[in-house]
C-alpha atoms as a PDB file:
ATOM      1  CA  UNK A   1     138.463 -17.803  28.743  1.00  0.00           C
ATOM      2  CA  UNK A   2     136.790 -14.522  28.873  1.00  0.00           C
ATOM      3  CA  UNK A   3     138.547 -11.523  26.662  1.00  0.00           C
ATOM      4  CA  UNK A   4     137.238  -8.148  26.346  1.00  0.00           C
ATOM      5  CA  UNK A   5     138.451  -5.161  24.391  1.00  0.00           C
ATOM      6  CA  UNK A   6     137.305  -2.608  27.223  1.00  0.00           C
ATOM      7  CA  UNK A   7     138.741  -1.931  29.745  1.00  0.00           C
ATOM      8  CA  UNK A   8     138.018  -3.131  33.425  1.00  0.00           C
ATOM      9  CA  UNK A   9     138.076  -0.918  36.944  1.00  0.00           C
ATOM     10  CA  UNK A  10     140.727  -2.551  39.058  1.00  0.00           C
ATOM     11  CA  UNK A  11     140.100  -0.001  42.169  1.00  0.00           C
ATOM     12  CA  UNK A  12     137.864  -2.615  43.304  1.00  0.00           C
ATOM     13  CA  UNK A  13     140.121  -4.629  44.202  1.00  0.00           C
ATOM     14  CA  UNK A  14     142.122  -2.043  46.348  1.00  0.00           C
ATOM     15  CA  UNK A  15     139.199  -1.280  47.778  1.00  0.00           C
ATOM     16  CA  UNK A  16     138.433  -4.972  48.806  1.00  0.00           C
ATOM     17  CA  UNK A  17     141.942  -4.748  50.513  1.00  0.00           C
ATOM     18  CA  UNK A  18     140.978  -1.368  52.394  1.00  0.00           C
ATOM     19  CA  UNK A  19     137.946  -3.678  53.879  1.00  0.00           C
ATOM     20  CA  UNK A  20     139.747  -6.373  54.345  1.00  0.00           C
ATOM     21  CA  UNK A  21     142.476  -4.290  56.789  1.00  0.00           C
ATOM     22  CA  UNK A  22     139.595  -3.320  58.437  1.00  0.00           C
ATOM     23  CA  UNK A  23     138.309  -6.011  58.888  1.00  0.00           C
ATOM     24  CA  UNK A  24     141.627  -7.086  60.657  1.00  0.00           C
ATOM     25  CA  UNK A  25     141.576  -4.131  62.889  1.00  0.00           C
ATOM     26  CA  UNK A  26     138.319  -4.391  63.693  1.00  0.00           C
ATOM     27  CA  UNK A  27     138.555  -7.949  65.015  1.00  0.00           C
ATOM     28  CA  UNK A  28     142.044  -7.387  66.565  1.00  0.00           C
ATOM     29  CA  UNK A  29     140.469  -4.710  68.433  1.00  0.00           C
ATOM     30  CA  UNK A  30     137.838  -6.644  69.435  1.00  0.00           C
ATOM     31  CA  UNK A  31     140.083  -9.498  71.150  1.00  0.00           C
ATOM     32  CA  UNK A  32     141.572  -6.402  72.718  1.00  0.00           C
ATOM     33  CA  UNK A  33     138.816  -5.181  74.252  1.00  0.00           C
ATOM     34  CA  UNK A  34     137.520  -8.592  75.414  1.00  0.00           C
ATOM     35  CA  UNK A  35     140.842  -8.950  76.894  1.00  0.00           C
ATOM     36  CA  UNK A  36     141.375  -6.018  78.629  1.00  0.00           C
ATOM     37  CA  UNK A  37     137.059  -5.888  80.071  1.00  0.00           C
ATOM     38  CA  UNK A  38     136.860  -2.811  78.058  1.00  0.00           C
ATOM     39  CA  UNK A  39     133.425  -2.079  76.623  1.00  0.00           C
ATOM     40  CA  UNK A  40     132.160   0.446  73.774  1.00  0.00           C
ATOM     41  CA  UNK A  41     135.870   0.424  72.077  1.00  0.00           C
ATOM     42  CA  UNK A  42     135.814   4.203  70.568  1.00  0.00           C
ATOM     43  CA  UNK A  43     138.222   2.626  67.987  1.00  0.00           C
ATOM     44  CA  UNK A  44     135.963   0.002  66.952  1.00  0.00           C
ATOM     45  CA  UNK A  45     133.217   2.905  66.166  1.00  0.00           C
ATOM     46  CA  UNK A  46     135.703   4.555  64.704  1.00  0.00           C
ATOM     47  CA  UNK A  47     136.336   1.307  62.237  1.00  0.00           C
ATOM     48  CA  UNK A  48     132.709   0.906  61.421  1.00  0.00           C
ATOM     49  CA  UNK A  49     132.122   4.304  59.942  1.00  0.00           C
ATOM     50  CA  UNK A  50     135.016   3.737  57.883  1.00  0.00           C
ATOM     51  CA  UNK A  51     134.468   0.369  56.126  1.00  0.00           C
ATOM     52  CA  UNK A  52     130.804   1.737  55.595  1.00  0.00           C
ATOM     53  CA  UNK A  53     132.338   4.690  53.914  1.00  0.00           C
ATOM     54  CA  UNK A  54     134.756   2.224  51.805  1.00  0.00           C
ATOM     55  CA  UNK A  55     131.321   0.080  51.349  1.00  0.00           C
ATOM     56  CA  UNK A  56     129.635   2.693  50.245  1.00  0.00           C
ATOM     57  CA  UNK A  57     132.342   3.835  47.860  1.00  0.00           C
ATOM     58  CA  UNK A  58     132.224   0.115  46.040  1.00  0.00           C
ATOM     59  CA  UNK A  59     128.710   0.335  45.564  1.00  0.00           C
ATOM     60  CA  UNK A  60     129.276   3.963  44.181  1.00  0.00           C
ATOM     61  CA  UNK A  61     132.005   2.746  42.046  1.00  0.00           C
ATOM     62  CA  UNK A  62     129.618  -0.644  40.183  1.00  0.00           C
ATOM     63  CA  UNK A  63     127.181   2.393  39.710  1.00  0.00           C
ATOM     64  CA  UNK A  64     129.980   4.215  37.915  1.00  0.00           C
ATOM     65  CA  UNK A  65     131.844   1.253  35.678  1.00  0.00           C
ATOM     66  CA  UNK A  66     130.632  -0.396  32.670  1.00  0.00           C
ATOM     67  CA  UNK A  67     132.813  -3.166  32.883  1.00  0.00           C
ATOM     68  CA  UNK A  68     133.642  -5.228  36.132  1.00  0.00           C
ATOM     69  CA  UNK A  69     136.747  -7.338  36.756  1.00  0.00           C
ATOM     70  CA  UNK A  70     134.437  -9.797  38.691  1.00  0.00           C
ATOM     71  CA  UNK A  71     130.464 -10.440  38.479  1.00  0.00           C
ATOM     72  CA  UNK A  72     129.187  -6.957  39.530  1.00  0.00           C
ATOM     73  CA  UNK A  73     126.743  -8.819  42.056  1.00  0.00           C
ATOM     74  CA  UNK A  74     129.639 -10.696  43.196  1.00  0.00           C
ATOM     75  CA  UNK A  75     131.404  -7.454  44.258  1.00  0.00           C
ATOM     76  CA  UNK A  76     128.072  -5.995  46.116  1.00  0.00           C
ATOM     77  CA  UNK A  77     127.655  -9.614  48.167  1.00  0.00           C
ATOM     78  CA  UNK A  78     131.611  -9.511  49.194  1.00  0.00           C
ATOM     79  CA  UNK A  79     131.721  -5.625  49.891  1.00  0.00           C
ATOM     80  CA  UNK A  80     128.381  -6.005  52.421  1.00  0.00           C
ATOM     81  CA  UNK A  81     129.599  -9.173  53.282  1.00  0.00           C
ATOM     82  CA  UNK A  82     132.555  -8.176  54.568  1.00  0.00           C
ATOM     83  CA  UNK A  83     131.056  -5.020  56.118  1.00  0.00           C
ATOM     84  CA  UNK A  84     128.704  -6.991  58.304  1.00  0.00           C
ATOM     85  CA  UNK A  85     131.890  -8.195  59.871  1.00  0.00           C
ATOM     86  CA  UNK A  86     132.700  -4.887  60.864  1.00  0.00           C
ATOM     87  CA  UNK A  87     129.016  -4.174  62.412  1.00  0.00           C
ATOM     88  CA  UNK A  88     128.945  -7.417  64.412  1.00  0.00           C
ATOM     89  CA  UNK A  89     132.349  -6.943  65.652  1.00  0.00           C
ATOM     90  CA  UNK A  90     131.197  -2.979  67.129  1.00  0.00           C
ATOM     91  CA  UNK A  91     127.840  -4.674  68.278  1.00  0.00           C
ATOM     92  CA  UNK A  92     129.745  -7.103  70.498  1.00  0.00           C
ATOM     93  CA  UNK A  93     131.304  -3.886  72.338  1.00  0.00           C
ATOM     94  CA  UNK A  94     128.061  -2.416  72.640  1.00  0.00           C
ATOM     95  CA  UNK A  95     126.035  -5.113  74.036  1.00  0.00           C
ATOM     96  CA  UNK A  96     129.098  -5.467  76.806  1.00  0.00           C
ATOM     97  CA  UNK A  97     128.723  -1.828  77.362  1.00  0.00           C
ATOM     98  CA  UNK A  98     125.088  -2.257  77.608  1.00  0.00           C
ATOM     99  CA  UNK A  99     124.419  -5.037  79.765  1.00  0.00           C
ATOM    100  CA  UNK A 100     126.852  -3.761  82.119  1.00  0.00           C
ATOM    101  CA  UNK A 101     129.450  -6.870  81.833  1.00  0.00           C
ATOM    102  CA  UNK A 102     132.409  -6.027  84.607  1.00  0.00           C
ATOM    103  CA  UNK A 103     134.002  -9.575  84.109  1.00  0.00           C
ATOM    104  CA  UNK A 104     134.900 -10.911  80.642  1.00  0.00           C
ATOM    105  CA  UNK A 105     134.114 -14.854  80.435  1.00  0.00           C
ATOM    106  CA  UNK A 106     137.078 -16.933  79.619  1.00  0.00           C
ATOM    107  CA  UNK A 107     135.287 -17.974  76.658  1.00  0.00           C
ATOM    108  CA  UNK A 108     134.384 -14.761  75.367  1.00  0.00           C
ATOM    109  CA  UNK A 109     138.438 -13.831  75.464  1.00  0.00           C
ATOM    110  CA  UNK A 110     138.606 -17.693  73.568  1.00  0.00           C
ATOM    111  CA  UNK A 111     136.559 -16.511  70.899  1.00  0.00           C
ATOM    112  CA  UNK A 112     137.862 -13.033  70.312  1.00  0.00           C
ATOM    113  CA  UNK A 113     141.558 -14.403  69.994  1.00  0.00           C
ATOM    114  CA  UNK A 114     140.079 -16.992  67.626  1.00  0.00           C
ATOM    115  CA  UNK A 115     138.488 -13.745  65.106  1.00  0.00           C
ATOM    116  CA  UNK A 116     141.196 -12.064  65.819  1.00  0.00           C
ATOM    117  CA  UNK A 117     143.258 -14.794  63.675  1.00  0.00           C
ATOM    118  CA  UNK A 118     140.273 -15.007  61.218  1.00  0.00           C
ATOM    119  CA  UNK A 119     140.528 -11.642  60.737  1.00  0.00           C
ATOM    120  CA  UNK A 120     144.287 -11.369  59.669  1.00  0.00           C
ATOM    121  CA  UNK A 121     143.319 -14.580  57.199  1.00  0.00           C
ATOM    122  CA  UNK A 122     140.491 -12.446  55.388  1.00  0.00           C
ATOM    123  CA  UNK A 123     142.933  -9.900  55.387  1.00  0.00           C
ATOM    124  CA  UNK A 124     145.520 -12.044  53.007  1.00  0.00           C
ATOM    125  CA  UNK A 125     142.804 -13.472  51.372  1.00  0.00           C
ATOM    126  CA  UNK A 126     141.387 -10.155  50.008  1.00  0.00           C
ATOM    127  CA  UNK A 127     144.452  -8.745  49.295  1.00  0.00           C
ATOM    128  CA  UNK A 128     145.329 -11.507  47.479  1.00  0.00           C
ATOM    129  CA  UNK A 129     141.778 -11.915  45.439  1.00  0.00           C
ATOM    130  CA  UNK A 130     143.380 -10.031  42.443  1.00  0.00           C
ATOM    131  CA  UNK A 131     144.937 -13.140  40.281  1.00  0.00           C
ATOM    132  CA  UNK A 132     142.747 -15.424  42.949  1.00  0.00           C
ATOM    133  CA  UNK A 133     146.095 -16.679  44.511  1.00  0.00           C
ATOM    134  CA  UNK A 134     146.386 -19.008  47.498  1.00  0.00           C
ATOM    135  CA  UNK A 135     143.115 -18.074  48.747  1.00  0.00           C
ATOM    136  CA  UNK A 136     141.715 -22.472  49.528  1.00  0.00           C
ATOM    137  CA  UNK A 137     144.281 -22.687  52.420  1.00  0.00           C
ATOM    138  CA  UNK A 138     143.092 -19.196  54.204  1.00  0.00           C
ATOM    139  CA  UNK A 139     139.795 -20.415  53.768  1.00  0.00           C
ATOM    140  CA  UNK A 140     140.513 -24.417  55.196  1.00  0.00           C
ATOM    141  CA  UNK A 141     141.868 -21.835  58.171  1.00  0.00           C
ATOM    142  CA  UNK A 142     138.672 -20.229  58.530  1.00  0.00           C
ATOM    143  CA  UNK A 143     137.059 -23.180  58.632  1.00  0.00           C
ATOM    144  CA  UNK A 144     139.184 -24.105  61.284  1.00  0.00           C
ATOM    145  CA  UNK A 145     138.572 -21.432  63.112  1.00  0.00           C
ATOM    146  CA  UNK A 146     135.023 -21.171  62.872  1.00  0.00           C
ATOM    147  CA  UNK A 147     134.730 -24.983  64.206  1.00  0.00           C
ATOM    148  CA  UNK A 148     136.809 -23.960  66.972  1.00  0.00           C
ATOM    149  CA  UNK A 149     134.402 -20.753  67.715  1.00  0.00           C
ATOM    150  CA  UNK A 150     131.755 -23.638  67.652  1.00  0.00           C
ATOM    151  CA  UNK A 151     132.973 -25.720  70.154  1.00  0.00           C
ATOM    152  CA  UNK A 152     134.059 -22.557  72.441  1.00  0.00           C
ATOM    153  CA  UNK A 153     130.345 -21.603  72.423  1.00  0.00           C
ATOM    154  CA  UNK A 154     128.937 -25.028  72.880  1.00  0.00           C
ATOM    155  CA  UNK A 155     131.520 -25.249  76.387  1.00  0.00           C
ATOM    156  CA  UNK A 156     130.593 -21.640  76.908  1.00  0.00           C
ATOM    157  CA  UNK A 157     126.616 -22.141  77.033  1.00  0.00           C
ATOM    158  CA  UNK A 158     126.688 -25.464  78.880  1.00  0.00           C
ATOM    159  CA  UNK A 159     128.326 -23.628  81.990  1.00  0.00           C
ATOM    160  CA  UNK A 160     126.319 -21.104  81.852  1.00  0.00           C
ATOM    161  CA  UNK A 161     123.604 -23.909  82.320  1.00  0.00           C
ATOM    162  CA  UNK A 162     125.569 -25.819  84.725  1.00  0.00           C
ATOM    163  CA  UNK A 163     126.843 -23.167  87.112  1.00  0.00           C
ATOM    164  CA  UNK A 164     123.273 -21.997  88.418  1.00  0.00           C
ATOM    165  CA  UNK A 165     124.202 -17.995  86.871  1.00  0.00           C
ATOM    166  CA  UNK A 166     120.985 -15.665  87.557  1.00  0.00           C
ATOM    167  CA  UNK A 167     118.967 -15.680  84.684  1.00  0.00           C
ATOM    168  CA  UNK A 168     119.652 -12.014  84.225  1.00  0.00           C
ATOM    169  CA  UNK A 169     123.295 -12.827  83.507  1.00  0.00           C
ATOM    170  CA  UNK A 170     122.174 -16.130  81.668  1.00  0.00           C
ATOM    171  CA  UNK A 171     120.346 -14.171  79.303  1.00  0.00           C
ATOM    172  CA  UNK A 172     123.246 -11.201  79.022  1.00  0.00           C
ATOM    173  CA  UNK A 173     125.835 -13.637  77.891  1.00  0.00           C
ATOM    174  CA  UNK A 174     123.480 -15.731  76.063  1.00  0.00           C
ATOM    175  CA  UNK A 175     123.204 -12.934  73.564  1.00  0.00           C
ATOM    176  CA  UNK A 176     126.811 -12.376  73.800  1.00  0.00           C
ATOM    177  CA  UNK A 177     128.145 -15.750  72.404  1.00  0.00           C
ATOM    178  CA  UNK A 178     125.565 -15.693  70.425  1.00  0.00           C
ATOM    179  CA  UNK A 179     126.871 -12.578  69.303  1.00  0.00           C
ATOM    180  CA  UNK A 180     130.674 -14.041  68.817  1.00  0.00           C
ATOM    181  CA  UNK A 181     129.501 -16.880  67.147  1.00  0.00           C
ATOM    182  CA  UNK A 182     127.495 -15.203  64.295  1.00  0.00           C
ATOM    183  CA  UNK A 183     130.808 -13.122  63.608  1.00  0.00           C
ATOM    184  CA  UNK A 184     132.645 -16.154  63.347  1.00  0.00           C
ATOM    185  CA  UNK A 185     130.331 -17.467  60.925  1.00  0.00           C
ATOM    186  CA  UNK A 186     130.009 -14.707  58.837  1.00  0.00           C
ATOM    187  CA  UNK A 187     133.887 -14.923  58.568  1.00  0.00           C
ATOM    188  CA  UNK A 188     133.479 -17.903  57.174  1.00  0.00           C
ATOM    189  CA  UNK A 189     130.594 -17.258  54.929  1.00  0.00           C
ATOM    190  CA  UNK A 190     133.399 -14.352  53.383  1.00  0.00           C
ATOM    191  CA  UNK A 191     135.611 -16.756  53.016  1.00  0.00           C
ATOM    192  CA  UNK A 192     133.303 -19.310  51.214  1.00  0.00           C
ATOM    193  CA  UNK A 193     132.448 -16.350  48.869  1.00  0.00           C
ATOM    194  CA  UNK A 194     135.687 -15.538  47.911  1.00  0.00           C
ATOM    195  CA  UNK A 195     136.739 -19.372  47.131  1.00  0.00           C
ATOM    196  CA  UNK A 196     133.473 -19.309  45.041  1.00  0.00           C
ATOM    197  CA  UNK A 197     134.360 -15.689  43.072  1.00  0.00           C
ATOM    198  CA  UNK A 198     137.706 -17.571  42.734  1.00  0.00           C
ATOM    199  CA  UNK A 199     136.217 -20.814  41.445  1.00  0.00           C
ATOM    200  CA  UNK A 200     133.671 -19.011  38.863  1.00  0.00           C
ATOM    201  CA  UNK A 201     136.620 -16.490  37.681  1.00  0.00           C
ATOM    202  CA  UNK A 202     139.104 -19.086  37.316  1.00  0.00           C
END
């Protein structure tokens, strides 16, 4: 057990839950857009610059304290860790807006549900990292989850094989689940690293 006489900066950890919402939204938003065929989201945008600001404030704030409530390195790999989320989800929109997609793939809605519902799991999770409660069944969910993203892809990229698509649009959505999937899995490498702060800080 770890005691110290000075005191520690706890706005970390409401600023882990600021990322986390937005995190949420951003996903939510995603499976929105997917969805509804929409393509450059302006809210999604909108979400990035914000959870780089927050980002950007963490970073400013490990500058700042002399004594962390978790490993300081610890707090830089969750905060950009959970940032990247945000970027991948606004680079999904873009490359739909870019390559011009009119019809959104029944897989590509599959997947965005799925983050969506990894999303509101990181959310708790985060919000919850302060006293490292419950946090091994949201991450057994995005687990789940992220096996389920797996297998959508997998179906997803064997039609696109099978169905004799141009290789224009075989390439286009190519890059798109490819896209999807490497937001799913950086859900779950958050949630790995928050079972592991939880572990080490136990």
């Amino acid at each position: 057990m770890r005691l110290s006489v000075v005191p520690q900066e706890r706005r970390f950890y409401s600023l882990f839950k600021k990322q986390g919402e937005l995190v949420s939204e951003a996903l939510s938003q995603l499976r929105n857009s997917l969805l509804e065929g929409e393509s450059r989201h302006p809210r999604l945008r909108e979400l990035e610059h914000e959870c780089d600001d927050v980002t950007h404030e963490v970073y400013s704030l490990i500058n700042k304290t002399f004594v962390t409530p978790i490993d300081a390195g610890d707090i830089y790999t969750l905060a950009s860790s959970l940032d990247e989320i945000v970027d991948l989800a606004e680079e999904v929109s873009d490359k739909i807006g870019l390559y011009g997609v009119k019809q959104i793939s029944a897989a590509a809605r599959a997947m965005g549900e799925a983050l969506a519902k990894a999303g509101v799991e990181l959310a708790a999770a985060v919000a919850q990292l302060e006293g490292f409660k419950n946090l091994e069944p949201r991450r057994l969910e995005v687990h789940r989850l992220e096996n389920e993203g797996d297998r959508i892809t997998r179906d997803a990229l064997a039609h696109l094989f099978a169905n004799g698509v141009s290789p224009n649009d075989l390439v286009k959505w190519k890059d798109i689940y490819d896209l999807l999937e490497e937001t799913m899995d950086q859900c779950e490498h958050v949630a790995n690293l928050l079972e592991a702060i939880s572990i080490k800080n136990a």
